[in-house]
Protein backbone atom coordinates (compact mmCIF):
# COMPACT_ATOMS: atom_id res chain seq x y z
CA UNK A 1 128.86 113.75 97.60
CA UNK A 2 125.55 114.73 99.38
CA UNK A 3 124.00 111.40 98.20
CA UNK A 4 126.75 109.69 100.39
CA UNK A 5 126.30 111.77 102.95
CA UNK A 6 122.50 110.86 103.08
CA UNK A 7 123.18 107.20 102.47
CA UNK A 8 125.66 107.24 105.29
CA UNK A 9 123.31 109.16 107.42
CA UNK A 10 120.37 106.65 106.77
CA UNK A 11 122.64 103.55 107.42
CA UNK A 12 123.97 105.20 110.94
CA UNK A 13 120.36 105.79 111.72
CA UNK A 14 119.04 102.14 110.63
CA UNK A 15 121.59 100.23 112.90
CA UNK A 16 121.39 102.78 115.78
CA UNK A 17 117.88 101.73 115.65
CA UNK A 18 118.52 97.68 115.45
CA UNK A 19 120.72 98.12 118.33
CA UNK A 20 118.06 99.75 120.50
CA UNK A 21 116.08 96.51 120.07
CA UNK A 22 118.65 94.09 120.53
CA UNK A 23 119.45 96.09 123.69
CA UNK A 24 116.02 95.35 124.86
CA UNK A 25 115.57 91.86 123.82
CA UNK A 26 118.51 91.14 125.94
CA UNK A 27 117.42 92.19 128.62
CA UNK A 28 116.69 90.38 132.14
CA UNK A 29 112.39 91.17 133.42
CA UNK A 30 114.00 93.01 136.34
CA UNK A 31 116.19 95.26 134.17
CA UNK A 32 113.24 95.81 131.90
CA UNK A 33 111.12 96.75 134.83
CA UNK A 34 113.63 99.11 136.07
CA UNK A 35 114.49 100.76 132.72
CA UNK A 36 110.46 101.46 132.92
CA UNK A 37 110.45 102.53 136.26
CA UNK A 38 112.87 105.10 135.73
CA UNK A 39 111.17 106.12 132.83
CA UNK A 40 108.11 106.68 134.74
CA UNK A 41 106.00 103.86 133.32
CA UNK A 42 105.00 102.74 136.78
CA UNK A 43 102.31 100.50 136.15
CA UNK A 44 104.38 99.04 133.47
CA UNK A 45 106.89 98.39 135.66
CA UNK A 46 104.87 96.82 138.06
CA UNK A 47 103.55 94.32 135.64
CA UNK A 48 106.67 92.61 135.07
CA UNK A 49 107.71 92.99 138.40
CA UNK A 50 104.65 90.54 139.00
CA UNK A 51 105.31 88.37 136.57
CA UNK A 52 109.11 88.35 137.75
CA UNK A 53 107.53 87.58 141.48
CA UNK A 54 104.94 84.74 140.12
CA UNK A 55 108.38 82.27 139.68
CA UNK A 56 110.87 84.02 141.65
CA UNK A 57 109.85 85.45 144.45
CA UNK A 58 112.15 87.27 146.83
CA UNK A 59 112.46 90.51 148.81
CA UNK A 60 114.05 92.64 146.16
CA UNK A 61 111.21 92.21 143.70
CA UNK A 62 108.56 92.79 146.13
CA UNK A 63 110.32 95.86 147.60
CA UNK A 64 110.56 97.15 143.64
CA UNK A 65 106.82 96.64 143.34
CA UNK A 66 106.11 98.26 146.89
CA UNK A 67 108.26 101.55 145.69
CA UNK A 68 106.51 102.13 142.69
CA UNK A 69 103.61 101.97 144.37
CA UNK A 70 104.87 104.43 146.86
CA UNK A 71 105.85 106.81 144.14
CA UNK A 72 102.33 106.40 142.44
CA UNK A 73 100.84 107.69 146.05
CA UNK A 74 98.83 104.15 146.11
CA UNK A 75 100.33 103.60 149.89
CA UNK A 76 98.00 100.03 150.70
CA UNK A 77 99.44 98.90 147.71
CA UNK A 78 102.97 99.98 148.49
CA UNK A 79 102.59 98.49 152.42
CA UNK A 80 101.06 94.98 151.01
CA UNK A 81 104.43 94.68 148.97
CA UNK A 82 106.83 96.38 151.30
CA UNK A 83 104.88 93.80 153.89
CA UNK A 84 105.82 90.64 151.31
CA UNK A 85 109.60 91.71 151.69
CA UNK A 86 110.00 92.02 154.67
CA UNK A 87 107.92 88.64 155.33
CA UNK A 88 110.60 87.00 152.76
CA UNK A 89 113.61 88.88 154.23
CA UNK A 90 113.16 91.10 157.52
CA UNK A 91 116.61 92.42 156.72
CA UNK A 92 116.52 93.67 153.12
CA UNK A 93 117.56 96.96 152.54
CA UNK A 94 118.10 97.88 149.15
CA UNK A 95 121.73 98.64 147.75
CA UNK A 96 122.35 102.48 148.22
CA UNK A 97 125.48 103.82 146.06
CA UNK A 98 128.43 105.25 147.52
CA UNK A 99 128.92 108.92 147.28
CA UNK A 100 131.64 109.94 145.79
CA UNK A 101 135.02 111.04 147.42
């Protein structure tokens, strides 16, 4: 009986683990970069945020990158992206949730 119980154990471990990576494999640059951010890998973050922006650039991303500069307290960094955005889209304001009822 404990033997099972191990065996189970191990097996509920092993595929909890495979689908962490799948998880991550399937996801988009920009979800990857914000899974970082709010991790606080910053400069992570930032990375694929700039390879994101290399292809696709567009106010969102560049906002992204200016804010995590802004929370790293590296604020010419933060205004040369914030600057990009706003260059690409003078109205972009990103999406703020609702609060609850």
């Amino acid at each position: 009986m404990r033997k099972t119980v191990i065996i189970v154990f191990l097996i509920s471990i092993f595929t909890f683990t495979l689908s962490l990576t799948d998880g991550w494999a399937q996801k988009t640059p920009l979800e990857k970069a914000y899974s970082l951010y709010f991790q606080g890998r910053m400069e992570e973050a930032i990375s694929l945020m700039k390879g994101h922006a290399e292809g696709n650039p567009d106010a969102r991303t560049y906002y992204f990158i200016g804010y995590a500069y802004y929370k790293m307290k590296k604020m010419d960094m933060a205004r040369e992206y914030f600057d990009k955005a706003y260059q690409i889209d003078p109205f972009y304001v990103p999406a703020v949730p609702k609060e609850k009822k």
